[in-house]
N, C-alpha and C. Protein backbone atom coordinates (compact mmCIF):
# COMPACT_ATOMS: atom_id res chain seq x y z
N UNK A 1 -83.91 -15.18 -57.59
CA UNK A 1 -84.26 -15.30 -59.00
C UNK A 1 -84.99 -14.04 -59.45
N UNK A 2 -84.42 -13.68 -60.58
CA UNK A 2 -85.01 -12.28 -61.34
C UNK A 2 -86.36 -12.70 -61.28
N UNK A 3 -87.25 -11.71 -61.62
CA UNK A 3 -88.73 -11.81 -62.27
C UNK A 3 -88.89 -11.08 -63.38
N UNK A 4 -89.62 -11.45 -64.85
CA UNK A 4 -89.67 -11.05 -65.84
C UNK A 4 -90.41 -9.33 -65.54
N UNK A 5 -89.88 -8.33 -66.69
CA UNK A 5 -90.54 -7.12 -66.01
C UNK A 5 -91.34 -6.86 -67.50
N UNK A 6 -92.51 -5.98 -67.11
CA UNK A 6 -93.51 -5.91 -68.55
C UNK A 6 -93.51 -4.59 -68.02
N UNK A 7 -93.57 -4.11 -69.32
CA UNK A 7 -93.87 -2.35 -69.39
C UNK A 7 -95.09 -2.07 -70.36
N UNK A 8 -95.67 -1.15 -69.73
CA UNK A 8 -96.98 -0.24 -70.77
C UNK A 8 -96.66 0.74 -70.87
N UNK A 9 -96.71 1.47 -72.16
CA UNK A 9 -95.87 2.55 -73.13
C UNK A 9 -97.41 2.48 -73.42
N UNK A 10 -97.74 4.46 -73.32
CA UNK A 10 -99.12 5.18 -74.51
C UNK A 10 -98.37 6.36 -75.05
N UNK A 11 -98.42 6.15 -76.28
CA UNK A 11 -98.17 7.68 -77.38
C UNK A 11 -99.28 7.55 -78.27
N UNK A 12 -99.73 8.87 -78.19
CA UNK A 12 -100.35 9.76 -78.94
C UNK A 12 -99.61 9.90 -80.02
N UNK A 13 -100.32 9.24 -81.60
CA UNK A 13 -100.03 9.54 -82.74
C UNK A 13 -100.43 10.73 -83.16
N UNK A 14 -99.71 11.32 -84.26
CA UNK A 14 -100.25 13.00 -84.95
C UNK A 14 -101.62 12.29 -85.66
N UNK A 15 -102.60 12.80 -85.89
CA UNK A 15 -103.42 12.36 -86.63
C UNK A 15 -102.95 12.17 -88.40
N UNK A 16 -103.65 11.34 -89.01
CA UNK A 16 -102.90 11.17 -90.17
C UNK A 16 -101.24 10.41 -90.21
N UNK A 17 -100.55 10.26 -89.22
CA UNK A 17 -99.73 9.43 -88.86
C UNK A 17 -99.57 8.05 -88.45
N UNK A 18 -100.79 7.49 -88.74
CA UNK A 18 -101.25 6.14 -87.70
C UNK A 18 -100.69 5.04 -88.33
N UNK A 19 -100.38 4.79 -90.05
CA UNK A 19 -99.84 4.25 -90.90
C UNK A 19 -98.77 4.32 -90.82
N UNK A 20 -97.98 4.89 -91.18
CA UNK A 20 -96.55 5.40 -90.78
C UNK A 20 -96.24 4.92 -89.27
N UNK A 21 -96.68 4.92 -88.78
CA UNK A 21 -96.13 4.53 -86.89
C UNK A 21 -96.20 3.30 -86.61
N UNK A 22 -97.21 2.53 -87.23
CA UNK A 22 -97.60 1.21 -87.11
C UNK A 22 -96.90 0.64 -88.08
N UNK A 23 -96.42 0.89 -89.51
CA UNK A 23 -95.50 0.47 -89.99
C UNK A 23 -94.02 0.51 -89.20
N UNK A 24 -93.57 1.76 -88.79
CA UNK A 24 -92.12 1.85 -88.04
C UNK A 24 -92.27 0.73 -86.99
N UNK A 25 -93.23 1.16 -85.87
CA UNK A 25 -93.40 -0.30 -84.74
C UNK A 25 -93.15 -1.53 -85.12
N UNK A 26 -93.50 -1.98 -86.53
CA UNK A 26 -93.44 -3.42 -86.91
C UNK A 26 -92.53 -3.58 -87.42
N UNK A 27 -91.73 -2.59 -87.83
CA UNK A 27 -90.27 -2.61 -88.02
C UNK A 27 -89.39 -2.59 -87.13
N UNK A 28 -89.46 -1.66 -85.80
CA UNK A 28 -88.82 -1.78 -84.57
C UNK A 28 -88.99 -3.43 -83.75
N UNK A 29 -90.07 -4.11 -83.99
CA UNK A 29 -90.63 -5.18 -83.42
C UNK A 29 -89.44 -6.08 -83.84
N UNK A 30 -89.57 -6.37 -85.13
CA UNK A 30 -88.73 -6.79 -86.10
C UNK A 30 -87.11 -7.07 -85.54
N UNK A 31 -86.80 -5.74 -85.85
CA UNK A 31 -85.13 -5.23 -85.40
C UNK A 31 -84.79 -5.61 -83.98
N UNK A 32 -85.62 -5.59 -83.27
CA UNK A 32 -85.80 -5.97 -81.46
C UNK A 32 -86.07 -7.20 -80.81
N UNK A 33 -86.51 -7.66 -81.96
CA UNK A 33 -86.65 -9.13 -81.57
C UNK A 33 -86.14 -10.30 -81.18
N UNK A 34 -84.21 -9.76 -81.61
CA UNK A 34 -83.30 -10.75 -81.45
C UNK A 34 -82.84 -10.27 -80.34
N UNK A 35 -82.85 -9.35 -79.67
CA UNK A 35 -82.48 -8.82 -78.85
C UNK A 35 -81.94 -9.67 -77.47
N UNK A 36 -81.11 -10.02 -76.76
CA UNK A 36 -81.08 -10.91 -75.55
C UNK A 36 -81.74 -10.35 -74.45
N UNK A 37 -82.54 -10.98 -74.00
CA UNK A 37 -83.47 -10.39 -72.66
C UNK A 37 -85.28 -9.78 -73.22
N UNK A 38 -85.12 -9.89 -74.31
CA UNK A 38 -86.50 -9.53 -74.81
C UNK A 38 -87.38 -10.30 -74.72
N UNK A 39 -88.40 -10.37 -74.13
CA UNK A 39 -89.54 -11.79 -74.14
C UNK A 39 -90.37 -11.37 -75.31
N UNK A 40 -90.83 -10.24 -75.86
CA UNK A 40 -91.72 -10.00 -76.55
C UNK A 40 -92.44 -8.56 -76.58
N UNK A 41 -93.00 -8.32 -77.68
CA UNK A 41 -93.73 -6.86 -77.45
C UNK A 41 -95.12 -6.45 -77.99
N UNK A 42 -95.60 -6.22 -78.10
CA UNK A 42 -97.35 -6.03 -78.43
C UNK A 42 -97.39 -4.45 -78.84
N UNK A 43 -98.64 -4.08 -79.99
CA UNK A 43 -98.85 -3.06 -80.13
C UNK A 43 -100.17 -3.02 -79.91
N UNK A 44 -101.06 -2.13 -79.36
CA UNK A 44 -102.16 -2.08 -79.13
C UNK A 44 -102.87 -1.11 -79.52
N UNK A 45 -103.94 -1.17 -80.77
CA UNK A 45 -104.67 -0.16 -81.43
C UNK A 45 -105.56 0.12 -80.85
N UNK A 46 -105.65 1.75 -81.07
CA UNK A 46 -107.33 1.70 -80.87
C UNK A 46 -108.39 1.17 -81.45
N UNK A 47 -109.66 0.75 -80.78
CA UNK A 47 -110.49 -0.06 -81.00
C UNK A 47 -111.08 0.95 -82.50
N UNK A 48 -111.63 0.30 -83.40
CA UNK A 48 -112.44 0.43 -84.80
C UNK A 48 -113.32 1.64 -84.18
N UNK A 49 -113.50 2.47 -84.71
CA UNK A 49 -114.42 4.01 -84.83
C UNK A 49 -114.42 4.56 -83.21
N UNK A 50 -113.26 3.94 -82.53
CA UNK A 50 -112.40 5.11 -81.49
C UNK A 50 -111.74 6.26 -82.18
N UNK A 51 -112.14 7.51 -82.01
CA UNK A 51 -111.59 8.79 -82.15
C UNK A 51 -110.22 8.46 -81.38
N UNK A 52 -109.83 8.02 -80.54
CA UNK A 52 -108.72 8.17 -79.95
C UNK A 52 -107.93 8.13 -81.13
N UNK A 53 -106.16 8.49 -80.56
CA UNK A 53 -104.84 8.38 -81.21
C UNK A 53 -103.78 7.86 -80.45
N UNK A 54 -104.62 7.21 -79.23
CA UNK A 54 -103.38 6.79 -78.09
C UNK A 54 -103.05 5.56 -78.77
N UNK A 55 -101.60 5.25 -78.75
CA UNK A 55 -101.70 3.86 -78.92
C UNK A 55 -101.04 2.86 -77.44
N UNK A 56 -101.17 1.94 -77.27
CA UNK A 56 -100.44 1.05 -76.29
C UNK A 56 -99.30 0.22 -76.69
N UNK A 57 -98.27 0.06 -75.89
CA UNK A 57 -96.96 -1.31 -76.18
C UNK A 57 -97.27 -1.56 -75.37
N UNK A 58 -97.00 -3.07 -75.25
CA UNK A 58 -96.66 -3.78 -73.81
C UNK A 58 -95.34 -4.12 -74.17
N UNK A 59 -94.13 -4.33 -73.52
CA UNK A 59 -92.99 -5.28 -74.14
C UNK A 59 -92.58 -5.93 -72.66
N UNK A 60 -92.13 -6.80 -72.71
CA UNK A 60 -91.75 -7.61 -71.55
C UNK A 60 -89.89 -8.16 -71.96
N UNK A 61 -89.35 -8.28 -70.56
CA UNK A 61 -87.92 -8.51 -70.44
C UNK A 61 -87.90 -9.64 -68.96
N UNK A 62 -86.62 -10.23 -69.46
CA UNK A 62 -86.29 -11.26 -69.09
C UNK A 62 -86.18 -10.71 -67.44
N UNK A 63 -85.68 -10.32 -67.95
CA UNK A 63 -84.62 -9.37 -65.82
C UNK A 63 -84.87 -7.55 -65.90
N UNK A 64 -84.84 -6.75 -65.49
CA UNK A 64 -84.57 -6.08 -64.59
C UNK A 64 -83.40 -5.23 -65.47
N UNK A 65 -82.33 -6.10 -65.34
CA UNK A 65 -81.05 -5.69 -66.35
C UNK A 65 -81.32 -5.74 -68.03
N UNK A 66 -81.96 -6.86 -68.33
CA UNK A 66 -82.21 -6.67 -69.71
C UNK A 66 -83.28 -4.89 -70.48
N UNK A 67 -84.42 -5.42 -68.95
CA UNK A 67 -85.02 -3.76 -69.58
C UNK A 67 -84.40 -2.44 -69.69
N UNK A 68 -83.45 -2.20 -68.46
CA UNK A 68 -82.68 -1.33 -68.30
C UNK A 68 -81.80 -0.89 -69.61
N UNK A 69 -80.94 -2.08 -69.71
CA UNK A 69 -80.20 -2.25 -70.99
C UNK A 69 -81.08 -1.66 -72.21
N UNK A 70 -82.09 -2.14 -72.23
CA UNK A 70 -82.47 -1.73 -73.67
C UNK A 70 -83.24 -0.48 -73.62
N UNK A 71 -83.46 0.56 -72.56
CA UNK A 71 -84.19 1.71 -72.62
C UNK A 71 -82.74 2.65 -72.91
N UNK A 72 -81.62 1.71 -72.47
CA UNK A 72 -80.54 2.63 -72.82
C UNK A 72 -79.61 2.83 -73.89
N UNK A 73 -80.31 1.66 -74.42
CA UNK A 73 -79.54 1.55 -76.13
C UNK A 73 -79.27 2.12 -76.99
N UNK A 74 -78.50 2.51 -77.98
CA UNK A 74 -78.60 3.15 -79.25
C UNK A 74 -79.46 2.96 -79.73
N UNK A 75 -79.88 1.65 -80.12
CA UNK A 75 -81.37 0.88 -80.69
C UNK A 75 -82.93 2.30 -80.36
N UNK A 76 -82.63 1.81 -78.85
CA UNK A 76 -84.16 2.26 -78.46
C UNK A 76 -83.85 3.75 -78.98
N UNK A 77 -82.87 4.85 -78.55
CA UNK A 77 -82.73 6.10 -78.65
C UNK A 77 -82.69 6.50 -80.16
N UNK A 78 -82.23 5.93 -81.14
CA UNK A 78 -81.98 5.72 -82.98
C UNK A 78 -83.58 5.34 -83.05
N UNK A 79 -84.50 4.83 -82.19
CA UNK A 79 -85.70 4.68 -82.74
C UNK A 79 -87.20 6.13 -82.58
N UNK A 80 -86.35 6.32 -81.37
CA UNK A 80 -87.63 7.44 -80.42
C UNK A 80 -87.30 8.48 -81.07
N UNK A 81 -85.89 8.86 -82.43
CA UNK A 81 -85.66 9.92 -82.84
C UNK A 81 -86.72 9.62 -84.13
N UNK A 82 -86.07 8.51 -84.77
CA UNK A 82 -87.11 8.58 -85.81
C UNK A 82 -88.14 8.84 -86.23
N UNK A 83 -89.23 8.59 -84.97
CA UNK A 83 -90.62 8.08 -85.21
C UNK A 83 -91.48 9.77 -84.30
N UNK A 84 -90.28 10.35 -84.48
CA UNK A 84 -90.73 11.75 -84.04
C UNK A 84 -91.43 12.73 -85.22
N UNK A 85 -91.62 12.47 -85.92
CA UNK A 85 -92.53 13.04 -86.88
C UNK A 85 -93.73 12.25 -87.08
N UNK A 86 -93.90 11.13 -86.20
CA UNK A 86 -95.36 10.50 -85.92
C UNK A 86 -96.29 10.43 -84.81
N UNK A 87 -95.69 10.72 -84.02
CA UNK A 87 -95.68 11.01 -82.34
C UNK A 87 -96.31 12.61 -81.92
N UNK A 88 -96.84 12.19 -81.25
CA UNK A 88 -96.93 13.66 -80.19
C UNK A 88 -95.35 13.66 -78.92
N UNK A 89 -95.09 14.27 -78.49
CA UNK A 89 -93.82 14.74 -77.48
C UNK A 89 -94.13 13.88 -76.35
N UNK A 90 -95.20 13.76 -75.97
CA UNK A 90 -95.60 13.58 -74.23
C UNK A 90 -95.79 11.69 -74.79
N UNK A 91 -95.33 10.66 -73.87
CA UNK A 91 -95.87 9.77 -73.66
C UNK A 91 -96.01 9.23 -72.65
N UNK A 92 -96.08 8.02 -71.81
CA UNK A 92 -96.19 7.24 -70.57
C UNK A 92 -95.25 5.95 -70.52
N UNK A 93 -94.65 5.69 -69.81
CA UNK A 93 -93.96 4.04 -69.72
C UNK A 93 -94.01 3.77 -68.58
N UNK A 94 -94.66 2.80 -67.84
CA UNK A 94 -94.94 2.02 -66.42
C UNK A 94 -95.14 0.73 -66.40
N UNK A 95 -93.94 0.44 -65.36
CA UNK A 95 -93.87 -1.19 -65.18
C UNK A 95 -95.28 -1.63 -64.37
N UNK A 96 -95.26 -2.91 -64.95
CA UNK A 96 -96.61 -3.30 -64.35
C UNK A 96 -96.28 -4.28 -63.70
N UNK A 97 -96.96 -4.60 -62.83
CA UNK A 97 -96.52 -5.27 -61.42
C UNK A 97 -97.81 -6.91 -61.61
N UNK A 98 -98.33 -6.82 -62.50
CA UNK A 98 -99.24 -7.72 -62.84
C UNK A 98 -100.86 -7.72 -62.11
N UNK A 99 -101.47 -6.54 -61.53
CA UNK A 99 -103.06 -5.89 -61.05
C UNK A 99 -103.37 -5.18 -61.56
N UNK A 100 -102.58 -4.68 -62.24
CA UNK A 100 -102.88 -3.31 -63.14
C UNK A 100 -104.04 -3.19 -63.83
N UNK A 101 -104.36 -3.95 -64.42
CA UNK A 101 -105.75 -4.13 -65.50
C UNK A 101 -106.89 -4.51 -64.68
N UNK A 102 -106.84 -4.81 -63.56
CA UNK A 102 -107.87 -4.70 -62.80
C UNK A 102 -108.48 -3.07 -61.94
N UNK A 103 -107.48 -2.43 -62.08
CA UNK A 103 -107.60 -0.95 -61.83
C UNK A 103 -107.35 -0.16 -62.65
N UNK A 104 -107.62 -0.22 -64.18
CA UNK A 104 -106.90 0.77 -65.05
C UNK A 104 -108.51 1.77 -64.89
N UNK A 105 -107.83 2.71 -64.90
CA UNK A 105 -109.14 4.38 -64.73
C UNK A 105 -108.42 5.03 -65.69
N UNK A 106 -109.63 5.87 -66.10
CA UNK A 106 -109.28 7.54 -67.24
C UNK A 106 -109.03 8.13 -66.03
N UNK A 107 -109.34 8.37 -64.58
CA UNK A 107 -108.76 9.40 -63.71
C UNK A 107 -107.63 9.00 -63.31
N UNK A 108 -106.70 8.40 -63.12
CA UNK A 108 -105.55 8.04 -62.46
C UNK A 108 -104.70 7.26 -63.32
N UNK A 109 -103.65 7.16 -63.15
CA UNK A 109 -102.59 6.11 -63.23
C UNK A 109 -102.64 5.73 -62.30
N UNK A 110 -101.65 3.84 -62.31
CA UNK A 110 -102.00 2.77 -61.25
C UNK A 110 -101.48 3.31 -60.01
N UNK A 111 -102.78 2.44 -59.54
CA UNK A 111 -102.85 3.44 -57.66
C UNK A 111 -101.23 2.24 -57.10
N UNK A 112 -100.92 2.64 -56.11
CA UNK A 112 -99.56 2.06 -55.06
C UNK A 112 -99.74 0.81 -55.36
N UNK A 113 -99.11 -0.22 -55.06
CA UNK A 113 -99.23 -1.59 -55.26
C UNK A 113 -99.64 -1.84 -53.65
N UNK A 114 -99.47 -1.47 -52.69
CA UNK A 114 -100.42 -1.40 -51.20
C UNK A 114 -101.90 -1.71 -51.59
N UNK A 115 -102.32 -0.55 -52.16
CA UNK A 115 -103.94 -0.47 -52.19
C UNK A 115 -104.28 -1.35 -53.02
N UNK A 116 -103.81 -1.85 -54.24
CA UNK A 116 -104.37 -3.32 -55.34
C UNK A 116 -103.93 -4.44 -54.31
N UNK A 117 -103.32 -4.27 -53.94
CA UNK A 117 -102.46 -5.37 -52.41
C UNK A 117 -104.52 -5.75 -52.14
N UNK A 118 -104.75 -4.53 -51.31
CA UNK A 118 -105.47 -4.24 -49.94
C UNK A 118 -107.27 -5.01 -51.00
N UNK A 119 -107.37 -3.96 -51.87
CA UNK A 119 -108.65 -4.21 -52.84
C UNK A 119 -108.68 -5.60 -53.23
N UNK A 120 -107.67 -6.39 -53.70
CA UNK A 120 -107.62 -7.12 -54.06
C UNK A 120 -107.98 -8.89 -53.04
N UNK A 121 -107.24 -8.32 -51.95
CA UNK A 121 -107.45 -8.72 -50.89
C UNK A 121 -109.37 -9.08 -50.39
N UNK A 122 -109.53 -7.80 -50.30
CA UNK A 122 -110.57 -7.88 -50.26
C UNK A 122 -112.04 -8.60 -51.14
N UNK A 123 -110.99 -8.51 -52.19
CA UNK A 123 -112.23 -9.87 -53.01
C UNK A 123 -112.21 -11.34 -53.01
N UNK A 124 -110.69 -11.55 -52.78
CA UNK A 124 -110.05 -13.04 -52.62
C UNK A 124 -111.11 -13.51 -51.33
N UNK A 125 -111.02 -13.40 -50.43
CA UNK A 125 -110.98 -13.33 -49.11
C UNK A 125 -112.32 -13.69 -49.32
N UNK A 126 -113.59 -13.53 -49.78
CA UNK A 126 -114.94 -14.07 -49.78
C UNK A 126 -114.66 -15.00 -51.08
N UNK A 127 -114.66 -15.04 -51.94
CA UNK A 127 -114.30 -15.79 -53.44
C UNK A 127 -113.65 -17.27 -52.51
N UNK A 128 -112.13 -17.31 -52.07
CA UNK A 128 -111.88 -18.26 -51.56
C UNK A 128 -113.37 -18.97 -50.73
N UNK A 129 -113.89 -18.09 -49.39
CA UNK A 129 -114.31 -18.67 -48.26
C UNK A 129 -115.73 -19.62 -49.53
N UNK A 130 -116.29 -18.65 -49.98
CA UNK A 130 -117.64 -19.10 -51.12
C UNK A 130 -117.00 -20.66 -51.61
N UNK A 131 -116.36 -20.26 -52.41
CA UNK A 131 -115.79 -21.45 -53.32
C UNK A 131 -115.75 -22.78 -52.03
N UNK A 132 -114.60 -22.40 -51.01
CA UNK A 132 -114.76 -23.83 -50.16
C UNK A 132 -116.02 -24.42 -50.13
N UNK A 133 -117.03 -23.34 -49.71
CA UNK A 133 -118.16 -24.20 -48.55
C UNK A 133 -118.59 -24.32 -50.06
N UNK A 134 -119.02 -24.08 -51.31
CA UNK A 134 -120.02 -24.53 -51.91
C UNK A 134 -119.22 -25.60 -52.99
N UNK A 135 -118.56 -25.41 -53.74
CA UNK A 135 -117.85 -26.35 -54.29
C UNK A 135 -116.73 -27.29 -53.61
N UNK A 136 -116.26 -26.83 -52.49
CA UNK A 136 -115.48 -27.83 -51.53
C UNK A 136 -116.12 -29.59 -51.25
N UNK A 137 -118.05 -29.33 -50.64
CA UNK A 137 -118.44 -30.49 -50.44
C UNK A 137 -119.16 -31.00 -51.48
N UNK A 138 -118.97 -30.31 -52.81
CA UNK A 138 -119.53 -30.91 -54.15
C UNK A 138 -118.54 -32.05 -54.51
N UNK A 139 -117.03 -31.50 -54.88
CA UNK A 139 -116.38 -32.27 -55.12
C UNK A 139 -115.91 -34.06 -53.96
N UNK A 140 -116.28 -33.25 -52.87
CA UNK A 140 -115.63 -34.39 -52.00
C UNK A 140 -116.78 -35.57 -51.91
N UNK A 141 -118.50 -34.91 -51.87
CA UNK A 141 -119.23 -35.48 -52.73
C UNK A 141 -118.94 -36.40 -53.44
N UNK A 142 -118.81 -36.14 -54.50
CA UNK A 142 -118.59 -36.63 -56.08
C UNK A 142 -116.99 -37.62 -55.39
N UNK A 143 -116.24 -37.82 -54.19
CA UNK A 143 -114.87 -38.63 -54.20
C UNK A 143 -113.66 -38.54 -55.19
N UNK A 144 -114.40 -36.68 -55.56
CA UNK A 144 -112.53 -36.58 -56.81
C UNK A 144 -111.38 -36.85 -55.73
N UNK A 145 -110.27 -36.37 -56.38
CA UNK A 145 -109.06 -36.56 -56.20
C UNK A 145 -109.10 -34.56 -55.29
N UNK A 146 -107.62 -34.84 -54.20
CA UNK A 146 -107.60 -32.92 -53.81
C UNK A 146 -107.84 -32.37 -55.05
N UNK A 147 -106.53 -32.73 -55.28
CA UNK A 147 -106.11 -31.80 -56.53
C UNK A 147 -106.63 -30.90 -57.32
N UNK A 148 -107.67 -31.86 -58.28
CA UNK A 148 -109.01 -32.00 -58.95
C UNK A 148 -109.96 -30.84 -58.06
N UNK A 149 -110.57 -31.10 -57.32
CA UNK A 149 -111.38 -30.17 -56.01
C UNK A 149 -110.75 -28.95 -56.27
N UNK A 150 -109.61 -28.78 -55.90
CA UNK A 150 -108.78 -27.30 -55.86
C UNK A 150 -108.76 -26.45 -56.67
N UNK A 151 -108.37 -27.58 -57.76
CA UNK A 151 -108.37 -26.56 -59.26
C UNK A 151 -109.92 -26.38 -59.61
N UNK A 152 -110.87 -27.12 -59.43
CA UNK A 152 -112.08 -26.78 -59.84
C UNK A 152 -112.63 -25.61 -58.75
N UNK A 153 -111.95 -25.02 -57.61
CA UNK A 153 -112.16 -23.92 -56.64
C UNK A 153 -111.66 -22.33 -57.21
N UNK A 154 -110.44 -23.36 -57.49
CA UNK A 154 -109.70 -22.00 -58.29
C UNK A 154 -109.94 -21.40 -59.34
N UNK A 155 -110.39 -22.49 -60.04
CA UNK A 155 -111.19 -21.92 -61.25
C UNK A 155 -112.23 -20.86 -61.01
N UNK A 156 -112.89 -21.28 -59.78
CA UNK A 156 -114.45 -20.80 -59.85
C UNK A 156 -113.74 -19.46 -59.09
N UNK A 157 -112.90 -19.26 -58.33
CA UNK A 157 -112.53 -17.93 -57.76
C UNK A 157 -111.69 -16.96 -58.72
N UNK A 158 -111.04 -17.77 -59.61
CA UNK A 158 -109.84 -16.85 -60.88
C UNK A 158 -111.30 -15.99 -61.34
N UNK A 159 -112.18 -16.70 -62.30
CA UNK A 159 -112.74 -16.46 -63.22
C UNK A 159 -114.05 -15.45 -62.23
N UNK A 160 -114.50 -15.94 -61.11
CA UNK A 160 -115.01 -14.34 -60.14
C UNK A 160 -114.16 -13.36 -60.19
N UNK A 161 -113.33 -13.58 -59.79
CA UNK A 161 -112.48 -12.24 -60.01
C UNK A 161 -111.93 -11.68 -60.88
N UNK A 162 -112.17 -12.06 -61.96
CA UNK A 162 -112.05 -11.31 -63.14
C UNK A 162 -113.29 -10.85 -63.84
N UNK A 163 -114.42 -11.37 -63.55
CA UNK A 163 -115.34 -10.85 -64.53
C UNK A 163 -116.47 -10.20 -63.68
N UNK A 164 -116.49 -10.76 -62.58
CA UNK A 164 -117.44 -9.75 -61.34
C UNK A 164 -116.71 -9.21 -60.46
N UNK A 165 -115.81 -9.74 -59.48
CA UNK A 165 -115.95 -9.01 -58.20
C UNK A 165 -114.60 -7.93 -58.38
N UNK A 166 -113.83 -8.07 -59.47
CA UNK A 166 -112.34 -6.82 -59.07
C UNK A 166 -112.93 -5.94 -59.96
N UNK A 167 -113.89 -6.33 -61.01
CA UNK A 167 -113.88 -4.71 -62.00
C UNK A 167 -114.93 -3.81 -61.01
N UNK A 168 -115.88 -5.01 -59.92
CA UNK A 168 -116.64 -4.05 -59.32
C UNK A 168 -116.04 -3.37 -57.95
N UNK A 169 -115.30 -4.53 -57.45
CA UNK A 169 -114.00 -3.25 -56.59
C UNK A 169 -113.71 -2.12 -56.90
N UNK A 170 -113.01 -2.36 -58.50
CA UNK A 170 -112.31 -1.19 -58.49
C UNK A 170 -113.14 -0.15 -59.02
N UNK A 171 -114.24 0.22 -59.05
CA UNK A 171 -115.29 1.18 -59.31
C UNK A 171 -115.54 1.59 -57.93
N UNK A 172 -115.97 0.92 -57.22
CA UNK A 172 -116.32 1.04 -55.81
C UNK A 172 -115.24 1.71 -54.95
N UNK A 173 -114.02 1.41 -54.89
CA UNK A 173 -113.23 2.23 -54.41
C UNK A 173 -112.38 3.36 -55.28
N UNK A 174 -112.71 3.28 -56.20
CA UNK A 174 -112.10 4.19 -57.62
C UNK A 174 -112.18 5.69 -56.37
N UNK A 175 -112.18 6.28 -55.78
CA UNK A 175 -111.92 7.65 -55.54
C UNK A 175 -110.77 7.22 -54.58
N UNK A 176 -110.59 6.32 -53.90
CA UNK A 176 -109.84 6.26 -52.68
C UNK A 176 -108.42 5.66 -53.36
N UNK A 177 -108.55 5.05 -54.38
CA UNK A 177 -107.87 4.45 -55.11
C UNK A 177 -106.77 5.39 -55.89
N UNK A 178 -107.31 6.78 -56.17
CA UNK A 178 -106.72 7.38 -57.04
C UNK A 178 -105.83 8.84 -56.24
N UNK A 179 -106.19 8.81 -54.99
CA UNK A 179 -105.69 9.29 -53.69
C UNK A 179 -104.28 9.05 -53.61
C-alpha cells in the first residue's frame, strides 16, 4: 500500500510582491484542487512584523505517482512561469518523511532519516519506560480498562515529546545532526 507523500516548498517573494503571490497561490490552490491524487495544500506566511519574505507550501498527494504526475504537469510548469515576476529564482521542495518539524534548524536542512530514526529513539525510550512505571500502576490502581491505561500513557508520552523532550534533543544534538 502507497503512503500519502507531503512536500515543503520555501520561495522567497520580491519584496512588494507578497499580494500578488498570495493572490496567484489562492488561485493555483483553487485550479489544483480538483486535481486526482491531491490531498490538499497550505500556504504558510510569515509571522506579523517578520522581516522575512520566505514563504512555505505544504501540499500533500495521495501516492508517490500522483506527486510525480503533478510536478510534471503543464498545470504546475504554466504556473512556476507565471508567478515569476513574484518570486526570487532559488527555492526548496522536500518530501517530508513526517520528523521533520521536530528538527527543523536555520543551519541545516533535514538531517538523514537514520539520525531523527536514532534522536528520536532516544527520547521514546525513557518517555515510554517513565509513563509505564508512573502512570501504568495509577491506572491499574484506579481498575480502568487496558485500553484506557494505554491511551492515557500515550498521551502522556505524545505530548512529552512534543513539547519537552524532541525540541530539547534536537538542540542538544543540533551540530551532529547537521553533519
Amino acid at each position: 500500500m502507497s503512503q500519502p507523500v507531503h512536500v515543503a516548498i520555501t520561495r522567497k517573494i520580491k519584496l512588494g510582491q507578497e499580494e500578488a503571490f498570495e493572490q496567484a497561490i489562492r488561485d493555483f490552490f483553487s485550479t489544483t484542487a480538483k486535481i486526482p491524487g491531491l490531498l490538499g495544500a497550505q500556504l504558510i506566511k510569515p509571522m506579523p512584523g517578520d522581516k522575512s519574505n520566505e514563504y512555505g507550501i505544504i501540499r500533500s498527494f495521495e501516492t508517490k505517482e500522483d506527486h510525480d504526475a503533478f510536478y510534471a504537469s503543464d498545470t504546475f510548469r504554466q504556473w512556476v512561469e507565471y508567478i515569476q515576476p513574484f518570486v526570487e529564482l532559488d527555492y526548496s521542495r522536500t518530501k517530508l518523511h513526517g520528523m521533520e518539524a521536530f528538527f527543523a534548524s536555520k543551519k541545516f536542512k533535514n538531517p538523514p532519516q537514520w539520525k531523527m530514526a536514532a534522536v528520536t529513539w532516544i527520547g521514546v525510550w525513557p518517555c515510554v519506560y517513565a509513563a509505564a512505571r508512573i502512570i501504568g500502576p495509577v491506572h491499574q490502581g484506579m481498575g480502568l480498562p487496558l485500553w484506557v491505561g494505554l491511551g492515557m500513557e500515550t498521551f502522556a508520552v505524545v505530548a512529552a515529546l512534543t513539547w519537552l523532550i524532541m525540541p530539547n534533543l534536537s538542540k542538544l544534538f543540533d551540530s551532529w545532526l547537521s553533519k
